[in-house]
PDB file of N, CA and C in Angstrom:
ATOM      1  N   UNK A   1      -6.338 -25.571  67.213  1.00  0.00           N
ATOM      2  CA  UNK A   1      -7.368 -25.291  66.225  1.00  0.00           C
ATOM      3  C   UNK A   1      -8.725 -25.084  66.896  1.00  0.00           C
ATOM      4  N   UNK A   2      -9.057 -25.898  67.957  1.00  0.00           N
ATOM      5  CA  UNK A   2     -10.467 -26.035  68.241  1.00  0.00           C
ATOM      6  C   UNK A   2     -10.562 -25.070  69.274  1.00  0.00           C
ATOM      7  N   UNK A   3      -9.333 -23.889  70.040  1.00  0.00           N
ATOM      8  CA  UNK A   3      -9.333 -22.952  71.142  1.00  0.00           C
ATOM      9  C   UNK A   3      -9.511 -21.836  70.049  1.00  0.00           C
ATOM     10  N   UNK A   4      -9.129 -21.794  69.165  1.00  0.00           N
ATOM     11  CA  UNK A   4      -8.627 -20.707  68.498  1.00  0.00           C
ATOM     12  C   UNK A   4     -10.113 -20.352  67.348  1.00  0.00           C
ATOM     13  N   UNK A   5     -11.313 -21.659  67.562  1.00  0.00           N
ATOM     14  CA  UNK A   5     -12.385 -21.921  67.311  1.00  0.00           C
ATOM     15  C   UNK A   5     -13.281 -21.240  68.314  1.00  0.00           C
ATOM     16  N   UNK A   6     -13.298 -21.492  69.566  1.00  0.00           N
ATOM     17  CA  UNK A   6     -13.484 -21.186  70.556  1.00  0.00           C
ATOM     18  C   UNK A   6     -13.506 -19.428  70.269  1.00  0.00           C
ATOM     19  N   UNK A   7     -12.253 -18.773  70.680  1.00  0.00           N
ATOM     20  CA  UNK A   7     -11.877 -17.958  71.041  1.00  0.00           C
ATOM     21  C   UNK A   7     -12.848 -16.700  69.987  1.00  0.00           C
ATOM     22  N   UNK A   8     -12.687 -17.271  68.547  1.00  0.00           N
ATOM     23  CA  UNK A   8     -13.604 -16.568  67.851  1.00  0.00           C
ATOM     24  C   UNK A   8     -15.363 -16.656  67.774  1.00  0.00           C
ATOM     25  N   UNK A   9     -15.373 -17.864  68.540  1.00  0.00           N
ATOM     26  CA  UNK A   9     -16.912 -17.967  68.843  1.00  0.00           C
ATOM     27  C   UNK A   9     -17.384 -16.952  70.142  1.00  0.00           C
ATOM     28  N   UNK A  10     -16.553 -16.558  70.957  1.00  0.00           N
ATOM     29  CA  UNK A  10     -16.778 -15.306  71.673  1.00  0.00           C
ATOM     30  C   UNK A  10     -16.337 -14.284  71.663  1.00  0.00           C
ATOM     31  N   UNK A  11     -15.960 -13.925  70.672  1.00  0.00           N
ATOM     32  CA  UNK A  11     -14.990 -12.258  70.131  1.00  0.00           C
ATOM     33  C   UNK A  11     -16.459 -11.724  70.058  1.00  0.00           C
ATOM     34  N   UNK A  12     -16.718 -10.422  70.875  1.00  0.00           N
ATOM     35  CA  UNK A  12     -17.917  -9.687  70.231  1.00  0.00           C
ATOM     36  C   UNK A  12     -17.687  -8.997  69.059  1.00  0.00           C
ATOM     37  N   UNK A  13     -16.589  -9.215  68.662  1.00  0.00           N
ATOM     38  CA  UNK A  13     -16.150  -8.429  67.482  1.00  0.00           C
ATOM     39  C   UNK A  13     -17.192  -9.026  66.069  1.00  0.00           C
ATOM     40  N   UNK A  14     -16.801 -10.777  66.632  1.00  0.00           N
ATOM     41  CA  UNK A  14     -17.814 -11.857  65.557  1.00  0.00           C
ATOM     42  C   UNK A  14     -18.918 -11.689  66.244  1.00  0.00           C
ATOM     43  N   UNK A  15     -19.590 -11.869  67.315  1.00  0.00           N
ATOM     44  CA  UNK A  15     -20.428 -11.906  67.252  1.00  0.00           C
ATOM     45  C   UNK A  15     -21.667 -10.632  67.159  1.00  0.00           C
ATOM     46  N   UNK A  16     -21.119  -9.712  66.391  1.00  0.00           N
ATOM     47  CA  UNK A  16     -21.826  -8.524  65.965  1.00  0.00           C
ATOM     48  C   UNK A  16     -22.168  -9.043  64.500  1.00  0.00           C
ATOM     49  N   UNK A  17     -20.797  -9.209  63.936  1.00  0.00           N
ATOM     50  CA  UNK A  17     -21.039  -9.931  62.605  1.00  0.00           C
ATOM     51  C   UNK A  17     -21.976 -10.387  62.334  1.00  0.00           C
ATOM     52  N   UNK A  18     -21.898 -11.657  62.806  1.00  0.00           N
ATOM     53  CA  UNK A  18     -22.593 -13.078  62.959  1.00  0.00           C
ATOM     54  C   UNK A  18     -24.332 -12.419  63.085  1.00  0.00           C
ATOM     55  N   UNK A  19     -24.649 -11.705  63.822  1.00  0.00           N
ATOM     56  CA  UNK A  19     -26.266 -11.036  64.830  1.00  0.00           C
ATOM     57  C   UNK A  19     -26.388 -10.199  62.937  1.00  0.00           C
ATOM     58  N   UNK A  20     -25.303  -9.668  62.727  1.00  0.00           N
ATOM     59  CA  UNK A  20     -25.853  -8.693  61.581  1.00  0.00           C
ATOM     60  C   UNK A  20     -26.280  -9.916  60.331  1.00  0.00           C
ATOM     61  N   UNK A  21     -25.797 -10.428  60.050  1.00  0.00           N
ATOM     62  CA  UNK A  21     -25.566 -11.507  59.211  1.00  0.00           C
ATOM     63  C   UNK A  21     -27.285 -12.472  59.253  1.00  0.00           C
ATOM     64  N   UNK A  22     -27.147 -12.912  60.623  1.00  0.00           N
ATOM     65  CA  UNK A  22     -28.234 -13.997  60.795  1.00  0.00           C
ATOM     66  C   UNK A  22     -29.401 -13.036  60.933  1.00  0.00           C
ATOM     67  N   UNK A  23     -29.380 -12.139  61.403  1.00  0.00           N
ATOM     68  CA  UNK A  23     -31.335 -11.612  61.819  1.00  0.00           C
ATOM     69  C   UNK A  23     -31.647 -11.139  60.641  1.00  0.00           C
ATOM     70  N   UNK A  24     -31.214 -10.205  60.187  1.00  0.00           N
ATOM     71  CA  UNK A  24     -32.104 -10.311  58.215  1.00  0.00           C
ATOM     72  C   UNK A  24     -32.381 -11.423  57.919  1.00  0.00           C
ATOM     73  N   UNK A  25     -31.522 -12.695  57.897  1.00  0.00           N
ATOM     74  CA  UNK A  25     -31.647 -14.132  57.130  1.00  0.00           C
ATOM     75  C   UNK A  25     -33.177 -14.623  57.636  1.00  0.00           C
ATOM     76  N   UNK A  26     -32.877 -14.342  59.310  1.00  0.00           N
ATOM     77  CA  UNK A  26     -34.107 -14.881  60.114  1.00  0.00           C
ATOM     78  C   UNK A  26     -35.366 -14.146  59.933  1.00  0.00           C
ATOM     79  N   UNK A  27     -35.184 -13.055  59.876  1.00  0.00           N
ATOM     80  CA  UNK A  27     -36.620 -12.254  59.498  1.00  0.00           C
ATOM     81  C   UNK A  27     -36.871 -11.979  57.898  1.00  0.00           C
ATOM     82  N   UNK A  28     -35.960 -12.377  56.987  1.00  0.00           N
ATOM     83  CA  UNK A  28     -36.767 -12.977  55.909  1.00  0.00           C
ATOM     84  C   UNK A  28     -37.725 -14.278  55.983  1.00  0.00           C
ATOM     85  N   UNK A  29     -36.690 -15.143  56.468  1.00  0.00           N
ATOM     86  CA  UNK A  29     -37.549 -16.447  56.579  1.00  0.00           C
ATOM     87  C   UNK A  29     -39.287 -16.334  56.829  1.00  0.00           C
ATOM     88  N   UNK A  30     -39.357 -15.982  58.326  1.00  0.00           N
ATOM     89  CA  UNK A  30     -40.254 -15.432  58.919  1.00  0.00           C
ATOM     90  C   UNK A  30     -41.171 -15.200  58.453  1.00  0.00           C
ATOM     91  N   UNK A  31     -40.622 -13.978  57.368  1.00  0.00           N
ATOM     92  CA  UNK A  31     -41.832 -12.677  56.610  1.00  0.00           C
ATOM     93  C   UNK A  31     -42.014 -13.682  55.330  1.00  0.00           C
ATOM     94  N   UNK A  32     -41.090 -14.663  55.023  1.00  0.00           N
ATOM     95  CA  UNK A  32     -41.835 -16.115  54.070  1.00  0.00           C
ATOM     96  C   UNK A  32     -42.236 -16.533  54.127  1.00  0.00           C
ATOM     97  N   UNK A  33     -42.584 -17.093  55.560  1.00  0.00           N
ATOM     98  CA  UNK A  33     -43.560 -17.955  56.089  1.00  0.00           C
ATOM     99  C   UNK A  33     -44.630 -17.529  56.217  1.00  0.00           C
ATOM    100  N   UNK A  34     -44.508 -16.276  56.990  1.00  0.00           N
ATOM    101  CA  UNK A  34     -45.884 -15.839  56.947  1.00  0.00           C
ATOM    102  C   UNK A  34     -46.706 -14.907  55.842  1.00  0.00           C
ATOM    103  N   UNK A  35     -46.052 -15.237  54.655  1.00  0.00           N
ATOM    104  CA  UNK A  35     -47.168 -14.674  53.507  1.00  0.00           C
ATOM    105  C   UNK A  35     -47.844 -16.126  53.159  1.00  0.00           C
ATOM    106  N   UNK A  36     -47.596 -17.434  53.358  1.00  0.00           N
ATOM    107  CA  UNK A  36     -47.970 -18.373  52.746  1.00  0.00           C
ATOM    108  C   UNK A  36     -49.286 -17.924  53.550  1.00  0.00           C
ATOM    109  N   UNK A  37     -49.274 -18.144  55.390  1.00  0.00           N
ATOM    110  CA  UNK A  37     -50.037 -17.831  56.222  1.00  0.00           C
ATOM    111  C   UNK A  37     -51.109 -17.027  55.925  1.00  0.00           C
ATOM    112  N   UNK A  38     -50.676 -15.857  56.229  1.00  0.00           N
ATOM    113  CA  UNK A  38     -51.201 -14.386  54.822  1.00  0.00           C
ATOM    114  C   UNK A  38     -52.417 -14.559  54.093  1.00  0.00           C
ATOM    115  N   UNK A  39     -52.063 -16.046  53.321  1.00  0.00           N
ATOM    116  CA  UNK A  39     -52.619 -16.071  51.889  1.00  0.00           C
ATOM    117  C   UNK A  39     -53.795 -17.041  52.044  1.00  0.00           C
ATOM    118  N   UNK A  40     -53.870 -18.006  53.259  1.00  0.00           N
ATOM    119  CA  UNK A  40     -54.524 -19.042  53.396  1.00  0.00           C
ATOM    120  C   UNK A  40     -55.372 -18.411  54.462  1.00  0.00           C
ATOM    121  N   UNK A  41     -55.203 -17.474  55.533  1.00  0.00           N
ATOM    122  CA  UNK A  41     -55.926 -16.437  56.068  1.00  0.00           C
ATOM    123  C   UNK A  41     -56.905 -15.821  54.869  1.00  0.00           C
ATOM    124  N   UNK A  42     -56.379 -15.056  53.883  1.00  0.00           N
ATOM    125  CA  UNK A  42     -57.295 -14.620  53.177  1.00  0.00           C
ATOM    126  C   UNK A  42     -58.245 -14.710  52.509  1.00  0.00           C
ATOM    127  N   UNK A  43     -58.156 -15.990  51.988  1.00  0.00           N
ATOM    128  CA  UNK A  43     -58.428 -17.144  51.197  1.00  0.00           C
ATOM    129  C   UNK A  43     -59.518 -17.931  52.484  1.00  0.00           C
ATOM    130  N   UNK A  44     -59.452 -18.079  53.150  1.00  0.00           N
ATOM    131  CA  UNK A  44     -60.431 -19.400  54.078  1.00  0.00           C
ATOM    132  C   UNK A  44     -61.832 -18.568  53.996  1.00  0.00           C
ATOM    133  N   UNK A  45     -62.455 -17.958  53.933  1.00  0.00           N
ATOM    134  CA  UNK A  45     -63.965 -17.717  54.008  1.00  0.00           C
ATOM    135  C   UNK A  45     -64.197 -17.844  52.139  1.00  0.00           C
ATOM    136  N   UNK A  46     -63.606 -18.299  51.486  1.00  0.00           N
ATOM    137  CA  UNK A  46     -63.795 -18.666  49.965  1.00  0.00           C
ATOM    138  C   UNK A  46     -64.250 -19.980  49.895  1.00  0.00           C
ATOM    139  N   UNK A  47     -63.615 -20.989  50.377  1.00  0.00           N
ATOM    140  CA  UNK A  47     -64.282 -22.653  50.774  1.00  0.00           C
ATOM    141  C   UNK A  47     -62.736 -23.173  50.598  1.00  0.00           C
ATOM    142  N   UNK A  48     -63.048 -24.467  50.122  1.00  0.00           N
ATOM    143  CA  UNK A  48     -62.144 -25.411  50.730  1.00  0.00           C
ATOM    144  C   UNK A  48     -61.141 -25.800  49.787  1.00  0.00           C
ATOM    145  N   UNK A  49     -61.820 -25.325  48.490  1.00  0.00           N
ATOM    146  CA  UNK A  49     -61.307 -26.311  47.365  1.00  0.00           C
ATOM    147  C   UNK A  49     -60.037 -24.529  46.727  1.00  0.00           C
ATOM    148  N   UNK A  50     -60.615 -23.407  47.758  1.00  0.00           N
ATOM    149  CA  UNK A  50     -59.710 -22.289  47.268  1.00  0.00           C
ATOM    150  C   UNK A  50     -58.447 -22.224  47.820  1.00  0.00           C
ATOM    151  N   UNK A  51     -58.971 -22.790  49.879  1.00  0.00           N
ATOM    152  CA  UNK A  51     -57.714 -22.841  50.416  1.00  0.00           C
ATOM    153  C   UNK A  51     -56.573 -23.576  49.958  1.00  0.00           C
ATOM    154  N   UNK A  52     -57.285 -25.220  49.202  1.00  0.00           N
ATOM    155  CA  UNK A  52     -56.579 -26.018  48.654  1.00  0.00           C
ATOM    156  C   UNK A  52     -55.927 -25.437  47.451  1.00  0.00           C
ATOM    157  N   UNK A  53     -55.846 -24.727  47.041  1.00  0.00           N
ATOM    158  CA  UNK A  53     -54.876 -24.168  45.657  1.00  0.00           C
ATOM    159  C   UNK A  53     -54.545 -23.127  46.144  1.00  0.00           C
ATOM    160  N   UNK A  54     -54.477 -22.207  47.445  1.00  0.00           N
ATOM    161  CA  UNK A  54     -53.413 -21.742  47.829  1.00  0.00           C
ATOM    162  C   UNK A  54     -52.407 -22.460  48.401  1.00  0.00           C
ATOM    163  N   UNK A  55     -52.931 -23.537  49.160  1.00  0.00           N
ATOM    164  CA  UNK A  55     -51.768 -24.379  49.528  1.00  0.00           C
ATOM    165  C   UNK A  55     -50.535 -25.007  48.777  1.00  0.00           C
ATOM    166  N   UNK A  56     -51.626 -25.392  47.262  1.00  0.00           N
ATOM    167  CA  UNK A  56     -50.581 -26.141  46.394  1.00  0.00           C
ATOM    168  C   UNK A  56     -49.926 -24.688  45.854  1.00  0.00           C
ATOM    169  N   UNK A  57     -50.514 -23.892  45.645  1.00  0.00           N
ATOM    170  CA  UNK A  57     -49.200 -22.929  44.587  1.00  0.00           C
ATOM    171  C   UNK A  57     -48.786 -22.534  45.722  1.00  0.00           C
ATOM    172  N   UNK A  58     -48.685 -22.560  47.274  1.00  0.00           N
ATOM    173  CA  UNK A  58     -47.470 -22.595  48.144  1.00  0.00           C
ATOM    174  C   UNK A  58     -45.980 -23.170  48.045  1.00  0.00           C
ATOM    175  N   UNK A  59     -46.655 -24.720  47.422  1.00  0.00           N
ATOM    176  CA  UNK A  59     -45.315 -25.429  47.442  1.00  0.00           C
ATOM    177  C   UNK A  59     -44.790 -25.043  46.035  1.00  0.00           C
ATOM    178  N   UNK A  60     -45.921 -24.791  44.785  1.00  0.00           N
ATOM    179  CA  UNK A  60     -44.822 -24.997  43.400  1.00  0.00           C
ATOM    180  C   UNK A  60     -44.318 -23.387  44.205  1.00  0.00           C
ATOM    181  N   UNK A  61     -44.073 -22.389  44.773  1.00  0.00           N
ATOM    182  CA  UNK A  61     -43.701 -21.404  44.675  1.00  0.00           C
ATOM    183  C   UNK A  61     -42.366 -21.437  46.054  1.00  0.00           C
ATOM    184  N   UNK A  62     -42.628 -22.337  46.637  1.00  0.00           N
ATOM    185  CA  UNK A  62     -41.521 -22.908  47.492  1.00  0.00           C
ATOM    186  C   UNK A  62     -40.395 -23.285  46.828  1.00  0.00           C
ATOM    187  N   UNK A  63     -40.498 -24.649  45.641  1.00  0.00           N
ATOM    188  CA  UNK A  63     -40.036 -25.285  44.972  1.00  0.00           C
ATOM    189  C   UNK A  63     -39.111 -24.287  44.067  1.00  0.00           C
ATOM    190  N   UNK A  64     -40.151 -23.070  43.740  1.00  0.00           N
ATOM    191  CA  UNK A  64     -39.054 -22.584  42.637  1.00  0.00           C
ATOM    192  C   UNK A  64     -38.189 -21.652  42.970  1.00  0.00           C
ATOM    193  N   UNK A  65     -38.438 -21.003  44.609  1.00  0.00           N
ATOM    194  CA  UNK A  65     -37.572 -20.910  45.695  1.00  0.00           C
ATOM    195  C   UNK A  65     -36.487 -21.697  45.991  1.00  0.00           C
ATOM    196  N   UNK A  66     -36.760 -22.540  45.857  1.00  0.00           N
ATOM    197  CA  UNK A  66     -35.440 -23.650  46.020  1.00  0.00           C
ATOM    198  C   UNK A  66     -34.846 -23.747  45.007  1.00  0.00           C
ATOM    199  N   UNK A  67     -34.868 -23.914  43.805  1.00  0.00           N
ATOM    200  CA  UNK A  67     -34.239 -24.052  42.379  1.00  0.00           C
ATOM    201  C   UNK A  67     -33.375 -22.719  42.095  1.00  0.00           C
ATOM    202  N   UNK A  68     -34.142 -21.443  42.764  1.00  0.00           N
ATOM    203  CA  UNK A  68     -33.481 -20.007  42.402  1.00  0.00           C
ATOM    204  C   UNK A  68     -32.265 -20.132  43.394  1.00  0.00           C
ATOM    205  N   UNK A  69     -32.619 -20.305  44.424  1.00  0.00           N
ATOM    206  CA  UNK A  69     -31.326 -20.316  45.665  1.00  0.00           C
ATOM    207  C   UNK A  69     -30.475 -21.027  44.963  1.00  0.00           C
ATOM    208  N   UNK A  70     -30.715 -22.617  44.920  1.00  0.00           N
ATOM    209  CA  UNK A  70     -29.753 -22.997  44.381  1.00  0.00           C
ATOM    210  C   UNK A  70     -28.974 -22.468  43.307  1.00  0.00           C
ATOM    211  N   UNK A  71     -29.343 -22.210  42.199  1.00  0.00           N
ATOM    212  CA  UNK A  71     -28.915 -21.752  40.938  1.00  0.00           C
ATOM    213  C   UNK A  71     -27.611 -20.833  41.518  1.00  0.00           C
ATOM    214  N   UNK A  72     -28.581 -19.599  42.323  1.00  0.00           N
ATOM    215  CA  UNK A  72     -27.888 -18.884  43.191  1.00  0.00           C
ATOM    216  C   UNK A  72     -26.790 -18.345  43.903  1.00  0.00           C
ATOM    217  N   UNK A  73     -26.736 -20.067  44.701  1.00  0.00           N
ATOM    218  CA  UNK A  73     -25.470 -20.337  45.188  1.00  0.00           C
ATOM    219  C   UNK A  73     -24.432 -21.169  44.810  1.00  0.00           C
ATOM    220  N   UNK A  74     -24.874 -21.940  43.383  1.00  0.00           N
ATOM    221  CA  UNK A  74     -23.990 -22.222  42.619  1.00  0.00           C
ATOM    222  C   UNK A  74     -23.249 -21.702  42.002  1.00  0.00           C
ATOM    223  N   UNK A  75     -23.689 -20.555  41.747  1.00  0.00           N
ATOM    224  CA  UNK A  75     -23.371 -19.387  40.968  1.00  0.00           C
ATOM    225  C   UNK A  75     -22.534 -18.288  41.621  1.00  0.00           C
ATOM    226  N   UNK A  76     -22.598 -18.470  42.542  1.00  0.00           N
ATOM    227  CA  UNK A  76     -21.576 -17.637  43.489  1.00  0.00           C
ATOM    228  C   UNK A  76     -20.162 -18.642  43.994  1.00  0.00           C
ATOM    229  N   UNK A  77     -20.347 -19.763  44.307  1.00  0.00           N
ATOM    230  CA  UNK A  77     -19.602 -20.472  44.215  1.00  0.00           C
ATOM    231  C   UNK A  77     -18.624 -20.480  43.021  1.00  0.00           C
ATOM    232  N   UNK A  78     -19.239 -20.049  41.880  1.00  0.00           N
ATOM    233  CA  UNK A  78     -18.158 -20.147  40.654  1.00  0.00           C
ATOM    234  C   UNK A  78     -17.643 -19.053  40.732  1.00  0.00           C
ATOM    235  N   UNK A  79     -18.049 -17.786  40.572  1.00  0.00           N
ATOM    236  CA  UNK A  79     -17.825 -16.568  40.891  1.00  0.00           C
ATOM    237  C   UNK A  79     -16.640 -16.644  41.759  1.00  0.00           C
ATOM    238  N   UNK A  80     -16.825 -16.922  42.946  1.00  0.00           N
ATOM    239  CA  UNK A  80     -15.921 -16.687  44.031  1.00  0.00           C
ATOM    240  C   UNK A  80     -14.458 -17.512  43.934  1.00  0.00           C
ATOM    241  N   UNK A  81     -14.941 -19.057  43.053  1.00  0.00           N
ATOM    242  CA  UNK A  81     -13.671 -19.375  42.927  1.00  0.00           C
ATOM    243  C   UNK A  81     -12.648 -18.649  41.634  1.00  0.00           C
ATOM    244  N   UNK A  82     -13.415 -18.258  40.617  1.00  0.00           N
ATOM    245  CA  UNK A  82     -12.639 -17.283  40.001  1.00  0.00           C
ATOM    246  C   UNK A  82     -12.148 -16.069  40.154  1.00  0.00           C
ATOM    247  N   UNK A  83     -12.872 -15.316  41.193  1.00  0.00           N
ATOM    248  CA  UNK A  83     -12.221 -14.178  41.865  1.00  0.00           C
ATOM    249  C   UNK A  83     -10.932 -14.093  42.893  1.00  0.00           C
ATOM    250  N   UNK A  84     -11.663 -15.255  43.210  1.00  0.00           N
ATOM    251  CA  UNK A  84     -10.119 -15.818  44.264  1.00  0.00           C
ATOM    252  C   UNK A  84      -8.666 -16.109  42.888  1.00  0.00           C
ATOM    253  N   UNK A  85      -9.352 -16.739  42.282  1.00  0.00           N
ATOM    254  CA  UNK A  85      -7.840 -16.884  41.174  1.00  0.00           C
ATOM    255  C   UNK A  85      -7.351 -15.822  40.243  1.00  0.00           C
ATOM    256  N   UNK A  86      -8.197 -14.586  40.487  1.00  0.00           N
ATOM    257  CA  UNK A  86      -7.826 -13.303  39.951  1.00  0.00           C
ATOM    258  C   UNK A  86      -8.188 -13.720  38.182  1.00  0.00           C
ATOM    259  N   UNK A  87      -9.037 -13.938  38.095  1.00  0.00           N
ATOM    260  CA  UNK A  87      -9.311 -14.817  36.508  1.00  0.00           C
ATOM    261  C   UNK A  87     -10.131 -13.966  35.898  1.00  0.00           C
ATOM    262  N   UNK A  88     -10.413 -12.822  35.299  1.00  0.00           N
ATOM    263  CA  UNK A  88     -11.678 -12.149  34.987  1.00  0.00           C
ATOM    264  C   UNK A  88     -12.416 -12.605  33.613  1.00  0.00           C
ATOM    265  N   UNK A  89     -12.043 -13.412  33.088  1.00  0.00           N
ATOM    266  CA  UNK A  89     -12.799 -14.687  31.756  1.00  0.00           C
ATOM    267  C   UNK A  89     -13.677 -14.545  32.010  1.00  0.00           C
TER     268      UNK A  89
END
């Protein structure tokens, strides 16, 4: 089990996959991070109390980032187990 683990952890076959798969993921992230950046750049010659409410609607907008993913991938999770059972309900 754990060669045959192996063996596909160096197939360039996967690891084209894998490179296609992860660098969108990674350069979304990225281009997420740096609009918060972006925004607190734009925002700093306004004063202190502006940067401070870009910061906070950073996180409620993080937060509801997190609630959508989730939803998301719960939701695919159901999906997928009913597709797998050929169930179209």
């Amino acid at each position: 089990m754990i060669r045959d683990s192996l063996k596909l952890s160096f197939d360039p076959a996967f690891v084209r996959r894998l490179l296609a798969t992860a660098v969108p993921v990674c350069l979304q992230t990225l281009m997420f991070s740096s609009r918060s950046l972006a925004d607190i750049i734009m925002t700093s010659h306004l004063g202190v109390s502006e940067v401070a409410a870009v910061g906070f609607s950073g996180r409620i907008i993080f937060v509801m980032n997190l609630a959508i993913f989730g939803i998301a991938s719960g939701g695919g999770v159901i999906v997928s187990q009913h597709w797998g059972a050929r169930s179209r309900d």
